[in-house]
Protein backbone atom coordinates (compact mmCIF):
# COMPACT_ATOMS: atom_id res chain seq x y z
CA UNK A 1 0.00 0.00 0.00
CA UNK A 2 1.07 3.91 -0.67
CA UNK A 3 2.22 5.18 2.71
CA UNK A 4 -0.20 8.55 1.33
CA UNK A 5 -3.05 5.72 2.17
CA UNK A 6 -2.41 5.15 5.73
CA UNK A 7 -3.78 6.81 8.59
CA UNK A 8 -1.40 10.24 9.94
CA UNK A 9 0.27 10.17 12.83
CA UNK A 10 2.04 12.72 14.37
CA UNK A 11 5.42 12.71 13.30
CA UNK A 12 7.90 14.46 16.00
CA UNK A 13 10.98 14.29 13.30
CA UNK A 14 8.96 16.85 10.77
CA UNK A 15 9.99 20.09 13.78
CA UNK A 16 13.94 19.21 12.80
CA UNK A 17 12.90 19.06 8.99
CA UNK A 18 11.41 22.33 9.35
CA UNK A 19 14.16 24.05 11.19
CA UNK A 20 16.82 22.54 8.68
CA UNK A 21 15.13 23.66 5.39
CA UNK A 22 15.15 27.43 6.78
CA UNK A 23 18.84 27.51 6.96
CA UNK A 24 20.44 24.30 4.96
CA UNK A 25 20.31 23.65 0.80
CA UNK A 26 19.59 20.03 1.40
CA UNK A 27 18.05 18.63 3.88
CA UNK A 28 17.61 14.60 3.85
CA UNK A 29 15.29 12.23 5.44
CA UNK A 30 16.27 8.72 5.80
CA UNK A 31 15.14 5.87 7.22
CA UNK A 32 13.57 2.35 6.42
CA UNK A 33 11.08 1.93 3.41
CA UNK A 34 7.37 2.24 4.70
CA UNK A 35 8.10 3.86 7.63
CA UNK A 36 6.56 7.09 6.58
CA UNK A 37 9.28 9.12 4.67
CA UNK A 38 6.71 10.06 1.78
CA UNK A 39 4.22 11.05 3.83
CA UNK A 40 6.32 13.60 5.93
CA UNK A 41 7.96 15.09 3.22
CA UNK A 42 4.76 15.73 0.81
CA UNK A 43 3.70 17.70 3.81
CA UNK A 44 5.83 20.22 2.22
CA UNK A 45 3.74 21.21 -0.12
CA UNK A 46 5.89 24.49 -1.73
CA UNK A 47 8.74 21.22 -3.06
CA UNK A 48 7.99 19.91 -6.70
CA UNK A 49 7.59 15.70 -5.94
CA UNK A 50 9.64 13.55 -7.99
CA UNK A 51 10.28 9.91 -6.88
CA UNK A 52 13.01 7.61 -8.33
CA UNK A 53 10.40 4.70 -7.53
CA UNK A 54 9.00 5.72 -10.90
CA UNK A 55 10.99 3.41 -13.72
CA UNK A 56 11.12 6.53 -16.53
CA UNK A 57 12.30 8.71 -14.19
CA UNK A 58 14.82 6.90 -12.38
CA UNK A 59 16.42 6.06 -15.91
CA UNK A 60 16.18 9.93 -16.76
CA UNK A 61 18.36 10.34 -13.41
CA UNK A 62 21.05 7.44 -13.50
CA UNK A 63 21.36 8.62 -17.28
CA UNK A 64 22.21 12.33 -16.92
CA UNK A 65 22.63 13.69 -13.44
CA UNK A 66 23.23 16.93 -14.15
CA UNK A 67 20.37 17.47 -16.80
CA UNK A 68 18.01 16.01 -14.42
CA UNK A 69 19.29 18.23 -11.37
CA UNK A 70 19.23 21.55 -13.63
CA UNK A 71 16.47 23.73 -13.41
CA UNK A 72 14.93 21.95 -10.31
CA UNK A 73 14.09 24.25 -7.30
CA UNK A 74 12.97 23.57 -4.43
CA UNK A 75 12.06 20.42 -4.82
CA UNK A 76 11.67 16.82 -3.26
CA UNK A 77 13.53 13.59 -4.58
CA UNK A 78 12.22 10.70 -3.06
CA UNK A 79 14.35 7.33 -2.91
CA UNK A 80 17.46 9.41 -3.98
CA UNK A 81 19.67 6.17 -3.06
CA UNK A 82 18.31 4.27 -6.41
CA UNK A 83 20.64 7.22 -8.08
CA UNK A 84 23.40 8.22 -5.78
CA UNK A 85 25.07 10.11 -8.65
CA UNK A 86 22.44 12.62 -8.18
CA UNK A 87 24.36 14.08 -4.82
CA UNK A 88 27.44 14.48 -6.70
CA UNK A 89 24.85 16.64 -8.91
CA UNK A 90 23.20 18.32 -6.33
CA UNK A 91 26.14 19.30 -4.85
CA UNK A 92 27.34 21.39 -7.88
CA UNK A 93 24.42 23.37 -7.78
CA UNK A 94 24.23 23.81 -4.37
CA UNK A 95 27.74 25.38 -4.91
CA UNK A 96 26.41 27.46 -7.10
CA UNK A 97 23.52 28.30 -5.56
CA UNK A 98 23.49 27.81 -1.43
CA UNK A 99 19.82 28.84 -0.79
CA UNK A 100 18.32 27.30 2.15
CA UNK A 101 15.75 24.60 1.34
CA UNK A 102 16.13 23.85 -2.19
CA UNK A 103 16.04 19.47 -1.96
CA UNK A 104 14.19 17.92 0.15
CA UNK A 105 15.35 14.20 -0.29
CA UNK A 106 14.64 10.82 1.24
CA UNK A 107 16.88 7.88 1.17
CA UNK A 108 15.90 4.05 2.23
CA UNK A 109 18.81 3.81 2.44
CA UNK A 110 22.23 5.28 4.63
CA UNK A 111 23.68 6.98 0.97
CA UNK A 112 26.58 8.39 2.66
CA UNK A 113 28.32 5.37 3.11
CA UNK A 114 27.86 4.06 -0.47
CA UNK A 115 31.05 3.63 -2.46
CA UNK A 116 29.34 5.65 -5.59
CA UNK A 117 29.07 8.74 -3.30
CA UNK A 118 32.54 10.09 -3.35
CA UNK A 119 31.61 13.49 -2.96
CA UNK A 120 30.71 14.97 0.49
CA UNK A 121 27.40 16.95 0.87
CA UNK A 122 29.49 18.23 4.05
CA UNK A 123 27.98 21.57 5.18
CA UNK A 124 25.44 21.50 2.94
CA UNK A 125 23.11 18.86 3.69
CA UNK A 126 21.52 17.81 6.77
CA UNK A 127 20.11 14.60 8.08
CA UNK A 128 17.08 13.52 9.93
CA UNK A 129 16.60 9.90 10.81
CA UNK A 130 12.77 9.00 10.73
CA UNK A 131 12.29 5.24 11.78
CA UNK A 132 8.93 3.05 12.18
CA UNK A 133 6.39 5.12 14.32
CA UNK A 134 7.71 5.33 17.75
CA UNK A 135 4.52 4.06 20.73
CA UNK A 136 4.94 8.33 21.68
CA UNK A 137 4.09 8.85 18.07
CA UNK A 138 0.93 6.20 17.96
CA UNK A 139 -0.43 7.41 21.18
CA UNK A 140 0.00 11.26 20.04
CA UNK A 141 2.04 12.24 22.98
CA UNK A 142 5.30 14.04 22.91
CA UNK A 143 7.97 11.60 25.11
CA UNK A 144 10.21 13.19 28.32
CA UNK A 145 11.16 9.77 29.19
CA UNK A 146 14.55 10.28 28.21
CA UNK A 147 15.16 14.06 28.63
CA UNK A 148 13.91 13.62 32.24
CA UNK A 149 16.18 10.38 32.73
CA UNK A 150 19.39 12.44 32.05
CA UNK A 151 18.55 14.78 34.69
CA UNK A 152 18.22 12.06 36.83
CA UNK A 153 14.12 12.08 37.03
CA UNK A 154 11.86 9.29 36.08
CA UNK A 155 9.18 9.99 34.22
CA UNK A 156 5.49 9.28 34.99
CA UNK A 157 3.06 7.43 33.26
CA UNK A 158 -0.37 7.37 32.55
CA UNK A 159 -0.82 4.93 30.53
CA UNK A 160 0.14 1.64 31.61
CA UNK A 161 0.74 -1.19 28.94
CA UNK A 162 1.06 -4.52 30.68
CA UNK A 163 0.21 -8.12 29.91
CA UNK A 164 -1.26 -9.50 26.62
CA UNK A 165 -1.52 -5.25 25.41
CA UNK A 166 2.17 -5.22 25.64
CA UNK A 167 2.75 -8.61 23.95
CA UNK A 168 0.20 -7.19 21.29
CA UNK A 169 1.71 -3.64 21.11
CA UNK A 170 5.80 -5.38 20.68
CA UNK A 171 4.15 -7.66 17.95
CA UNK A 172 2.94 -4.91 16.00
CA UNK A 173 5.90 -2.76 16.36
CA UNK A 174 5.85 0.71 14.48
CA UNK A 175 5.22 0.32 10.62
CA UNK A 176 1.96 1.78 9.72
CA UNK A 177 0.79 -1.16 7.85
CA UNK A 178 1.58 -2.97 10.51
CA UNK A 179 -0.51 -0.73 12.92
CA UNK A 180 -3.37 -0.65 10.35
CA UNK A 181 -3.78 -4.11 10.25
CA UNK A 182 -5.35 -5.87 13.06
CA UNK A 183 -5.41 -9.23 12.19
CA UNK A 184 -2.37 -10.73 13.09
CA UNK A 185 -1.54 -13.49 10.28
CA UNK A 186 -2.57 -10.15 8.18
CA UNK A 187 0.72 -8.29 9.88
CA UNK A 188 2.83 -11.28 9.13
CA UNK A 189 1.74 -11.82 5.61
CA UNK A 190 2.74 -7.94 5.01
CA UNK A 191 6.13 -8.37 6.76
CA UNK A 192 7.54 -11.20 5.04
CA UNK A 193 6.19 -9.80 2.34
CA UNK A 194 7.91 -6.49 2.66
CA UNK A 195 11.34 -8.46 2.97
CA UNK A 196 11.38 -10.29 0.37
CA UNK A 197 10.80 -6.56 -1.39
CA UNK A 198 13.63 -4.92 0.08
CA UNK A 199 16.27 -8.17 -0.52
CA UNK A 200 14.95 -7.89 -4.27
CA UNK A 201 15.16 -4.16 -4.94
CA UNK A 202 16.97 -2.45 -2.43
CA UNK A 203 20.03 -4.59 -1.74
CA UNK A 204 20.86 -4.78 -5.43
CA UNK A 205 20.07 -1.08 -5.51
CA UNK A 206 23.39 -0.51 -3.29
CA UNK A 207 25.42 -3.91 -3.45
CA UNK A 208 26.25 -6.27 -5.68
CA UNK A 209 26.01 -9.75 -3.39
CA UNK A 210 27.37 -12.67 -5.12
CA UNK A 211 25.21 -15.13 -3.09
CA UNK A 212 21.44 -13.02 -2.93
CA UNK A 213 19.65 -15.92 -1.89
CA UNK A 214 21.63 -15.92 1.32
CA UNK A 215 20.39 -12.98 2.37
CA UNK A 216 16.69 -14.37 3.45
CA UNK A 217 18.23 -16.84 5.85
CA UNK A 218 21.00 -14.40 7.14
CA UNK A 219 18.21 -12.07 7.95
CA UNK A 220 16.85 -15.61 9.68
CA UNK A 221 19.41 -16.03 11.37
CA UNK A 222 20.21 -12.89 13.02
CA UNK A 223 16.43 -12.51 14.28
CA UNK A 224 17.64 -15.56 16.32
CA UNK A 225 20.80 -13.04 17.37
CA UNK A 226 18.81 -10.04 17.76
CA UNK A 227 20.08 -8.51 21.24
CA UNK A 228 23.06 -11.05 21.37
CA UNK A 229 26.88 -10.05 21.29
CA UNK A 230 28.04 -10.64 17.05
CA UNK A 231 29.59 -13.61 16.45
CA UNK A 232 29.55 -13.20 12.59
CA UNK A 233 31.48 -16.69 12.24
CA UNK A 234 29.09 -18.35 14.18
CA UNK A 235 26.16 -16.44 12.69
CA UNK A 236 27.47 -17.16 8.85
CA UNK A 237 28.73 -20.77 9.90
CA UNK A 238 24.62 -21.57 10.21
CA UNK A 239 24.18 -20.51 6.02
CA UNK A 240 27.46 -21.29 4.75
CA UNK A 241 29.02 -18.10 4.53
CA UNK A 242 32.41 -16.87 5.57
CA UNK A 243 32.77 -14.07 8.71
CA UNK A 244 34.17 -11.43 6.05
CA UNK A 245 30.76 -12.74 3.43
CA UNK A 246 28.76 -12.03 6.75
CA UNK A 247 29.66 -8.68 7.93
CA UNK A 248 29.67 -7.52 4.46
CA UNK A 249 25.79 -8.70 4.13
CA UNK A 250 25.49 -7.45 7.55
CA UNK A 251 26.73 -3.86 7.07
CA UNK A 252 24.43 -3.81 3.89
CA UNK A 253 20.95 -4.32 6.16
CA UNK A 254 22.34 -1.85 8.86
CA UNK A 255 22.65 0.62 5.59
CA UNK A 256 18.48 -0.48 4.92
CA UNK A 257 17.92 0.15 8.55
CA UNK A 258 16.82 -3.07 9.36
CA UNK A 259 19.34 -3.96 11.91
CA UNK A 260 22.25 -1.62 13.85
CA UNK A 261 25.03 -3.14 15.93
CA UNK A 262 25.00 -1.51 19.38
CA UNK A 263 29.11 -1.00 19.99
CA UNK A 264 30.52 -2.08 24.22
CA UNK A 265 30.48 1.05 26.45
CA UNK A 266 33.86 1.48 28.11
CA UNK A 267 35.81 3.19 30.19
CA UNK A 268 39.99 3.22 30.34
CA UNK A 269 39.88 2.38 34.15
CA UNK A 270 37.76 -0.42 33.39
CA UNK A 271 39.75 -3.56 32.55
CA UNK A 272 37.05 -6.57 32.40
CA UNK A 273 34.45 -5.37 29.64
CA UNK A 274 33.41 -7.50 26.85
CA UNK A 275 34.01 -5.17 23.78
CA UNK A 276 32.29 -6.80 21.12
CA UNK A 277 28.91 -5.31 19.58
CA UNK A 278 25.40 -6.43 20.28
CA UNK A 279 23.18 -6.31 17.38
CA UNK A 280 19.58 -5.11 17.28
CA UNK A 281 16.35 -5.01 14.98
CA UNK A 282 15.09 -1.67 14.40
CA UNK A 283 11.63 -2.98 14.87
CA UNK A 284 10.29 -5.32 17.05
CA UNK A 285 6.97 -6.47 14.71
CA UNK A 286 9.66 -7.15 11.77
CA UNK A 287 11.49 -9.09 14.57
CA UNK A 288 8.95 -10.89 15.47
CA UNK A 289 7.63 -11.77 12.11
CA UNK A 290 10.99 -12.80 10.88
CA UNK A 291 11.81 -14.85 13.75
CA UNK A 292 8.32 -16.78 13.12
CA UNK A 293 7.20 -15.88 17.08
CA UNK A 294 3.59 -15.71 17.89
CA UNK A 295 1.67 -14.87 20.82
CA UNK A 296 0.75 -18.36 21.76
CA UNK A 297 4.67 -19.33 21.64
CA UNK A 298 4.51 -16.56 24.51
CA UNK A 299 1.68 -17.56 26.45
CA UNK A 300 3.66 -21.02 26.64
CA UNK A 301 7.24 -19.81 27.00
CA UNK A 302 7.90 -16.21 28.43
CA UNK A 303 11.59 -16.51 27.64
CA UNK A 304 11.25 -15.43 23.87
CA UNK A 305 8.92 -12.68 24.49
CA UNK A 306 12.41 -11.34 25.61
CA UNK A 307 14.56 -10.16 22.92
CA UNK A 308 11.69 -8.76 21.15
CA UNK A 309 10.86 -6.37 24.22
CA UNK A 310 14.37 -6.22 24.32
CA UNK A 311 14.33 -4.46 20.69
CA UNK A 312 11.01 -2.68 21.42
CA UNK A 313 12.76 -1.12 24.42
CA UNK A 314 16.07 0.10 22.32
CA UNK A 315 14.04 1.34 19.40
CA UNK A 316 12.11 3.77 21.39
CA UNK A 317 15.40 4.52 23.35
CA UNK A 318 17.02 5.47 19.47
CA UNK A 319 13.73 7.21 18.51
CA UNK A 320 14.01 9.61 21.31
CA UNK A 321 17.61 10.05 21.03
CA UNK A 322 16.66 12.02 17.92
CA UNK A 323 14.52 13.92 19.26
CA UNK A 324 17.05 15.57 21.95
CA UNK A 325 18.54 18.81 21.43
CA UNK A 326 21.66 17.43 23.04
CA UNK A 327 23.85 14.92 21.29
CA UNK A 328 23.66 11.17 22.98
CA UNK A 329 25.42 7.96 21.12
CA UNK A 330 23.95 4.26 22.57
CA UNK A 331 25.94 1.68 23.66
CA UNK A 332 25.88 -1.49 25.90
CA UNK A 333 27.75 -2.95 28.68
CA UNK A 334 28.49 -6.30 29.48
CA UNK A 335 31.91 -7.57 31.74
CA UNK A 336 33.67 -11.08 32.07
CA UNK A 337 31.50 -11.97 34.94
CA UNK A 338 28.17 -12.17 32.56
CA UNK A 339 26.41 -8.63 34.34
CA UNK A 340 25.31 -6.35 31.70
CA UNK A 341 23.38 -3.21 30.83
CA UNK A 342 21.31 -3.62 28.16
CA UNK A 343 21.62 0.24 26.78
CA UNK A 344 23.36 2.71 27.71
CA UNK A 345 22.61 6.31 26.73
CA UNK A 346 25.55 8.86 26.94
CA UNK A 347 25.07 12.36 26.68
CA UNK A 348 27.97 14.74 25.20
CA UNK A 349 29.28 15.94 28.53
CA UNK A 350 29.59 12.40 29.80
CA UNK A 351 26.39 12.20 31.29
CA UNK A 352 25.10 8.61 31.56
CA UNK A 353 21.91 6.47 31.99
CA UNK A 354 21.79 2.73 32.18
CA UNK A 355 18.49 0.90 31.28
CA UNK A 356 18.00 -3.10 31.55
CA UNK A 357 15.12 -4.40 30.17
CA UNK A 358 13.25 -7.65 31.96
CA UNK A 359 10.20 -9.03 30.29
CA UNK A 360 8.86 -10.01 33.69
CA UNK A 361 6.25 -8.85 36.22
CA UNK A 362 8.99 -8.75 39.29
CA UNK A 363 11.92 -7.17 39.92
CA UNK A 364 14.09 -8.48 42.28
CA UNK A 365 18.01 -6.46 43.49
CA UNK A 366 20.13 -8.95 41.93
CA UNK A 367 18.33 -7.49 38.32
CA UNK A 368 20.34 -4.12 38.76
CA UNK A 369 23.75 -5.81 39.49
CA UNK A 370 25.10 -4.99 36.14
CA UNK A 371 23.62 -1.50 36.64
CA UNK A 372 25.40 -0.53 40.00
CA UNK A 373 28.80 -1.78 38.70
CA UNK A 374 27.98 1.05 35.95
CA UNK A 375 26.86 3.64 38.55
CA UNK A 376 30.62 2.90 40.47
CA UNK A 377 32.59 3.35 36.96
CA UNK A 378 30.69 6.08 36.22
CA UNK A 379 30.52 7.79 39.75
CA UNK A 380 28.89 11.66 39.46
CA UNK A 381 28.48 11.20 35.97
CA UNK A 382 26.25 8.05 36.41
CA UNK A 383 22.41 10.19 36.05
CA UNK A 384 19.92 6.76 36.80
CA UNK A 385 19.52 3.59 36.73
CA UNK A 386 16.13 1.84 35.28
CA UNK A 387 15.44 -1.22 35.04
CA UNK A 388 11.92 -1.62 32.57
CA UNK A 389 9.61 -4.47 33.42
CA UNK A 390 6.15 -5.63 32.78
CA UNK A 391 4.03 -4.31 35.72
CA UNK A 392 2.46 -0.58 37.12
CA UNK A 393 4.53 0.42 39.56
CA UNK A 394 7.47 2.52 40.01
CA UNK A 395 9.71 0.80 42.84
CA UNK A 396 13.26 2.64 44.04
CA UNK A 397 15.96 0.43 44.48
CA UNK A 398 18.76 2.85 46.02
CA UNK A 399 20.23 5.74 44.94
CA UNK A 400 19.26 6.84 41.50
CA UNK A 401 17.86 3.00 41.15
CA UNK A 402 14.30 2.10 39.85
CA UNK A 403 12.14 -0.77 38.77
CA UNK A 404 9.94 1.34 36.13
CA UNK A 405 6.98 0.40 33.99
CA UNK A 406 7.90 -0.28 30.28
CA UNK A 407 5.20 2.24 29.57
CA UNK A 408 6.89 5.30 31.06
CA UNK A 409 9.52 5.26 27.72
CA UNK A 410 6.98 6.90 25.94
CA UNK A 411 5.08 9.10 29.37
């Protein structure tokens, strides 16, 4: 379906778009396919629409950048990764001509790490991540979840998602077709349907992959990964592919925004860490669907509802990342004795907040272990501790320690 089709939600990216095109050439929106790009950006109604999804027009631009960039002003190229050679030609002009807000583009795809793209948009362009609807987003309330958290506050909720809702709410994750579809064979039908799109079009859009038909069972494979540390020997060794085959393929879905590895958060003083990367689904429905779970699996074994609220959890965490006026990066922490954090969140002036996520009713002391051995290696600079779990109440644990309700990420 045409994301124009689907029902609006609020979109809290489209402030930052606004802002950029008043002082920047190009501004660019990227993200995953379906997740609402084309919708946002037709908002902006004073941009001419062109879309490289059209055949005829995507030949017009791979054949002659420069003709096909000349003469356009202010206006909106959608799917600009199908032709990267078009930055190279928007850059020209933009040299030429620096007024702010003249492209409006949206890639499904990270173009500045694409081989073709030699030429920086540096200083000229900027970016705006817009991934699957975030819960904030689908309940039409603006987050302070995370803001609050790295002042050291908790934030309240008043809506709380527990149970069967929360199984529900993980399953369906954040694409709007997803959302719009109730039925839940329906939802699965539309996500393995919407893979098999993106291995056939845009993989071979920006790779050439010798063995295609791996990349199915890779993506397979690493839903049964999702949250773990990378292994990519291990994780290829289950398809037949090499480690250097497998973090090629790898680095190719993290440039769809399907998956993102989460790198080890360490400190100098700290000699036991585990510094290899966790990686993560962007979206816990395309999780789920991929990794075949269903909600009767659940009902009989808790322990896989797990890494999916475990990716639910971090998406939101990313979503509202981008919404911060302050610069924060993500990480994880995990040492040789097994205690972890499941994501950190590190603000610019080395503020930090450490958030485990339990896909259980109870919280008990020894679940924020791996959390005070982060509050001692972090000392003034450690902000709170949370540990997000399937219940209603908000229960301190110590100093700057809290059981919280998975519900108050988006309160």
């Amino acid at each position: 379906m045409d994301e124009s089709n689907t029902k609006l939600f609020p979109r809290f990216s489209v402030d930052q778009v606004k802002a950029a095109l008043i002082d920047t050439p190009v501004v660019m929106v990227t993200g995953p396919r379906q997740c609402g790009k084309t919708t946002l950006v037709r908002g902006f109604t004073s941009h001419r629409y062109i879309t490289l999804d059209d055949d005829t027009v995507l030949e017009a631009a791979r054949g002659d950048p420069s003709g096909f960039v000349r003469g356009l002003d202010q206006a909106i190229v959608d799917e600009v990764q199908r032709a990267p050679d078009l930055l190279r030609a928007i850059k020209k002009t933009i040299d030429v001509d620096r007024r702010p807000g003249r492209f409006l583009l949206t890639g499904s795809a990270n173009v500045l790490t694409l081989p073709q793209v030699s030429e920086s948009l540096a200083g000229r362009m900027q970016v705006v991540n817009l991934l699957p609807l975030s819960r904030a987003e689908i309940v039409e309330k603006k987050p302070t979840f995370l803001q609050k958290a790295m002042a050291g506050r908790v934030a309240k909720t008043t809506e709380c998602l527990i149970g069967d809702d929360l199984v529900d709410a993980v399953f369906t994750g954040g694409y709007p077709e997803m959302i719009q579809r109730r039925d839940r064979q329906r939802r699965r039908a539309w996500a393995r349907g919407y893979v098999n799109a993106i291995v056939q079009r845009d993989v071979r859009d920006i790779a050439e992959l010798e063995k295609m038909d791996q990349m199915p069972r890779l993506l397979k494979v690493l839903a049964h990964h999702s949250g773990q540390l990378t292994n990519f020997t291990q994780i290829g060794g289950q398809i037949g592919l090499d480690d250097k085959t497998t973090t090629k393929y790898v680095a190719v879905l993290e440039q769809l925004f399907l998956v993102r590895r989460l790198e080890p958060w360490f400190r100098n003083r700290l000699k036991r860490l585990v510094k290899t990367p966790k990686l993560h689904f962007l979206d816990s429905g395309l999780l789920a669907a991929i990794f075949g779970a269903t909600e009767e699996q659940i009902g009989k074994d808790r322990s896989v509802f797990g890494p999916l609220l475990e990716t639910f959890a971090f998406a939101e965490v990313m979503k509202q990342v981008d919404w911060l006026a302050e610069t924060c990066r993500l990480y994880h922490y995990r040492d040789k004795d097994q205690d972890e954090v499941d994501i950190i969140v590190e603000g610019e002036g080395g503020d930090v907040v450490g958030i485990e996520v339990k896909a259980a009713a109870t919280v008990t002391a020894g679940d924020f272990k791996g959390l005070r051995k982060l509050s001692a290696a972090c000392g003034k600079d450690f902000k709170l501790g949370v540990v997000l779990y399937d219940a209603e109440q908000t229960v301190p644990f110590g100093e700057r320690m809290f059981a919280v309700p998975i519900s108050c990420l988006w309160a």
